[in-house]
Every structure is written in C-alpha cells, then in structure tokens.
C-alpha atoms as a PDB file:
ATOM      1  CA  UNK A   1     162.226  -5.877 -19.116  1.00  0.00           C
ATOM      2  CA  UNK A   2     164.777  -4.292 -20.818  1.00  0.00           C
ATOM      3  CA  UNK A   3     164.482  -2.207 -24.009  1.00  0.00           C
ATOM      4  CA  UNK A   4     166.578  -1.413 -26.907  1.00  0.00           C
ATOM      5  CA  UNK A   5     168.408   1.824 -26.255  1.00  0.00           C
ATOM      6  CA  UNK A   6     169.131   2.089 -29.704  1.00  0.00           C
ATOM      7  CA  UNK A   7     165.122   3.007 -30.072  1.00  0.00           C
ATOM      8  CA  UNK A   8     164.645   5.544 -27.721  1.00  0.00           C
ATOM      9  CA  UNK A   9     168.616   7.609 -27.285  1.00  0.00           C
ATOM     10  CA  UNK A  10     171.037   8.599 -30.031  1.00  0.00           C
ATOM     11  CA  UNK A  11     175.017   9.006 -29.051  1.00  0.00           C
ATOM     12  CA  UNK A  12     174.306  12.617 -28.223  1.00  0.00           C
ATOM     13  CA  UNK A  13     172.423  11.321 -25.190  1.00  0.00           C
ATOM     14  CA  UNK A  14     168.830  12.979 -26.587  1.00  0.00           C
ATOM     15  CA  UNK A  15     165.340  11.445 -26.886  1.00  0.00           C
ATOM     16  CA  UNK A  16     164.665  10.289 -29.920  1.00  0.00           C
ATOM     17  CA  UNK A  17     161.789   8.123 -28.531  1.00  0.00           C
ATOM     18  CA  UNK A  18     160.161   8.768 -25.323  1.00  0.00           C
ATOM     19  CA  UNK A  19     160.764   5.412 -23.023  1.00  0.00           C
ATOM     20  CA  UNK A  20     157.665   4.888 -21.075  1.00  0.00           C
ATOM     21  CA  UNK A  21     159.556   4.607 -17.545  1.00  0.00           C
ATOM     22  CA  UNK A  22     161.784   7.606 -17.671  1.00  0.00           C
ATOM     23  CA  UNK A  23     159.171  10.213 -19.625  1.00  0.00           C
ATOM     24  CA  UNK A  24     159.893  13.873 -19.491  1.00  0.00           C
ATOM     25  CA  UNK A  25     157.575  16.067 -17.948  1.00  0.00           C
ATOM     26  CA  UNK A  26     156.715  20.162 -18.308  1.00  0.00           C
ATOM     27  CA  UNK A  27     155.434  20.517 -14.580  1.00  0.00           C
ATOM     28  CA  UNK A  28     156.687  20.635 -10.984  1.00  0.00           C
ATOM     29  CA  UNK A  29     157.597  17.010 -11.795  1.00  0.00           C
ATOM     30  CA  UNK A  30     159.967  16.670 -14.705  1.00  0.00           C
ATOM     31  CA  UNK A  31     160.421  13.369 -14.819  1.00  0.00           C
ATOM     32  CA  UNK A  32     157.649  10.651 -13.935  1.00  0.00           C
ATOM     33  CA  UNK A  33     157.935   7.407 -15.258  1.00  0.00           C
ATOM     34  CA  UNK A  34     155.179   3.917 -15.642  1.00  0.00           C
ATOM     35  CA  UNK A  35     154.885   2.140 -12.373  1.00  0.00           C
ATOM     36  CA  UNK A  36     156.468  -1.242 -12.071  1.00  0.00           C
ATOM     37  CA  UNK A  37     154.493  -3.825 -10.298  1.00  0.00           C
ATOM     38  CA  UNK A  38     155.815  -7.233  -8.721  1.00  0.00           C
ATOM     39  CA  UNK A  39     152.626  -9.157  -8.866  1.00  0.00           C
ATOM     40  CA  UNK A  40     153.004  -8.493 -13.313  1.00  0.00           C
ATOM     41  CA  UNK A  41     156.548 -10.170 -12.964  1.00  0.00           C
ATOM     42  CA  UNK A  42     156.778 -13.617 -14.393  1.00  0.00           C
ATOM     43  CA  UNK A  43     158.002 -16.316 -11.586  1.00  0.00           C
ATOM     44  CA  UNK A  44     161.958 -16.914 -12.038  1.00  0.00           C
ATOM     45  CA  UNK A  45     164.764 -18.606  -9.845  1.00  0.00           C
ATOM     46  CA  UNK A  46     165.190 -14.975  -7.776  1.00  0.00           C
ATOM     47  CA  UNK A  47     161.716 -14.304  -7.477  1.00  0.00           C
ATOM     48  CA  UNK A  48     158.296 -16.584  -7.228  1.00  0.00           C
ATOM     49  CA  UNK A  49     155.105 -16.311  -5.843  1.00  0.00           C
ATOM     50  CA  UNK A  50     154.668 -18.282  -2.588  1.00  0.00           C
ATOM     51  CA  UNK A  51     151.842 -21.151  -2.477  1.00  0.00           C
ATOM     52  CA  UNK A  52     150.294 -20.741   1.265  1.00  0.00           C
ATOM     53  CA  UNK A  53     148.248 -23.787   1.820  1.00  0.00           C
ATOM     54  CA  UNK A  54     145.961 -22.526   4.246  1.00  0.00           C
ATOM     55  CA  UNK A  55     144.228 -20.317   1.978  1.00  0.00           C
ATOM     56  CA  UNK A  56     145.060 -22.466  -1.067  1.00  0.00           C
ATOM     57  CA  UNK A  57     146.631 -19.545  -2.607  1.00  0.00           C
ATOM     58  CA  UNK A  58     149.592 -17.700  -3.834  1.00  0.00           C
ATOM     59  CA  UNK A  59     150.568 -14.751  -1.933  1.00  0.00           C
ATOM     60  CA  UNK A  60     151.870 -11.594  -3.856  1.00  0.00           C
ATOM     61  CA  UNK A  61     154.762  -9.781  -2.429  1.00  0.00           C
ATOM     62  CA  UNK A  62     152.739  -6.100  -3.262  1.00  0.00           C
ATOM     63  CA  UNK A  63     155.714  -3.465  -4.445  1.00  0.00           C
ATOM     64  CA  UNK A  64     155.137  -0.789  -6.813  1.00  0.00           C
ATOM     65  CA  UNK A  65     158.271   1.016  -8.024  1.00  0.00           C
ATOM     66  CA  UNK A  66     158.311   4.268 -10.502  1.00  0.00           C
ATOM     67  CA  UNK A  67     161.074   6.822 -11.498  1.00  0.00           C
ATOM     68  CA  UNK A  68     160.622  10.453 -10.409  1.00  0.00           C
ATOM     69  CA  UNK A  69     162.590  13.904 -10.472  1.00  0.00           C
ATOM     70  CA  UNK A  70     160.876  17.090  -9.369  1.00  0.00           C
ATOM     71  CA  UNK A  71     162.222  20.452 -10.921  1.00  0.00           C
ATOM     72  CA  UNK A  72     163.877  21.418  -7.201  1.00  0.00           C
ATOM     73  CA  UNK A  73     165.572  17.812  -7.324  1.00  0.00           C
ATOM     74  CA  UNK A  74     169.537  17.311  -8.359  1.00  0.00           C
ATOM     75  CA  UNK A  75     169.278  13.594  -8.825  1.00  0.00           C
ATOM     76  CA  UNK A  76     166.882  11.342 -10.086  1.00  0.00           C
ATOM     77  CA  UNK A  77     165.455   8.352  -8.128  1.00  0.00           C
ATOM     78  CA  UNK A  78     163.652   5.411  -8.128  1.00  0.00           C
ATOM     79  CA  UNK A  79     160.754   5.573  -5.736  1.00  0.00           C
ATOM     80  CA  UNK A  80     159.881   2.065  -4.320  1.00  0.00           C
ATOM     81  CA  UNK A  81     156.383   2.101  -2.409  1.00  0.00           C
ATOM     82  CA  UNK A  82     156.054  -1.271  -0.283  1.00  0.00           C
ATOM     83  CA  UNK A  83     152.844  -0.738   1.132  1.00  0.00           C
ATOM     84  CA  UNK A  84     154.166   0.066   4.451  1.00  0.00           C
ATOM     85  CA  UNK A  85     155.969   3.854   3.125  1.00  0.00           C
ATOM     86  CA  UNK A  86     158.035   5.133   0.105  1.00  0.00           C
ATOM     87  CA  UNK A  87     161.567   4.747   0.128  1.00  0.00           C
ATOM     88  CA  UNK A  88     163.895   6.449  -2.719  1.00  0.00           C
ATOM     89  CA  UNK A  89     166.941   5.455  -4.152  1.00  0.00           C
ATOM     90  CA  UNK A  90     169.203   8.090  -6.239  1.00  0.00           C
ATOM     91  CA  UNK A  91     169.930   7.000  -9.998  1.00  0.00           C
ATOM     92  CA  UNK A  92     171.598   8.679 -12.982  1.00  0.00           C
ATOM     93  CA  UNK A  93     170.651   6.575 -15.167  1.00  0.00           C
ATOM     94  CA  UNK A  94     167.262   4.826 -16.629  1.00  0.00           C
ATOM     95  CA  UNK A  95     167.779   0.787 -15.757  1.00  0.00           C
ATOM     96  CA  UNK A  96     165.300   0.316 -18.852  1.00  0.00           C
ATOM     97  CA  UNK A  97     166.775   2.474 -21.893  1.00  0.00           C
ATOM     98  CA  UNK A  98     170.189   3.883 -20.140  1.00  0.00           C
ATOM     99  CA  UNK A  99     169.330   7.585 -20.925  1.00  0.00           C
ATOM    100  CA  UNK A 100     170.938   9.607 -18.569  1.00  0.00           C
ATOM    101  CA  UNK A 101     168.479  11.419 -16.068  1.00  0.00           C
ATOM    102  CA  UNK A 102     170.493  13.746 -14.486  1.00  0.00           C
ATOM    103  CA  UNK A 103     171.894  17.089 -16.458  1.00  0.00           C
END
C-alpha cells in the first residue's frame, strides 16, 4: 500500500498528518508503527497463497512486519517477526509516506 506523501509531510520534512505505520511516540519507544501482515496481502505475480491438496487448503506464509525506534536507538528499522525470531533491518526512511525517521 502506498500512501500519498503529500497528506501526511510538507517540504520541511514535518508531520502534518500522522501516517499510521511510522507514528511518533512520547515513551521509551519513539517510534512504533501498525503491523503489516502477509496473510491481509492480496495474491499477485510475486506473492500467492499456496493450494496444498492434502488438506484442501491454502497455506499462509505467517510474517508480521512493523517499524520501531526506541529513544537509545540511532536508526530506525523495520522489525520483521517470522514466527521462528525477529530480525531488524535499518531504514531512514518510511516505505509508506517517505518521512524521514531518522534526525
């Protein structure tokens, strides 16, 4: 999904909106954003829901991915749970309304 930028960031790079998967925090976490889910994507050429006919079902490839920043943390990141363990990836940017994360 990919939302305007135009809604949520003026040129000055502040909020003018609060995007729902980069929101700003006052706590020990500053930033903690709405958790992306693979089984709510829609099916497309790079990814699709495998039929297993066995169990006459589809199986779900389980990820849940969010955007965090704790107030000790330089970088931003996007935290990617699988189900077996977290990993985290360093951003700078928000992939959904291009604000920048890291000041």
């Amino acid at each position: 999904m990919i939302l305007d930028r135009n809604k949520y960031i003026n040129f000055e790079n502040t909020i003018k909106e609060e995007c729902p998967y980069c929101r700003i925090r006052d706590s020990e976490i500053k930033i903690y954003g709405k958790t992306i889910k693979t089984d709510d994507w829609k099916n497309t050429a790079g990814y699709h829901k495998k039929y297993i006919p066995a169990i006459d079902d589809y199986a779900v490839d389980w990820l849940e991915a969010f955007i965090l920043k704790g107030a000790n943390d330089e970088k931003a990141g996007l935290m990617i749970d699988s189900g077996n363990g977290y990993r985290f990836v360093d951003i700078n940017y928000c992939p959904f309304c291009g604000r920048k994360l890291n000041k």
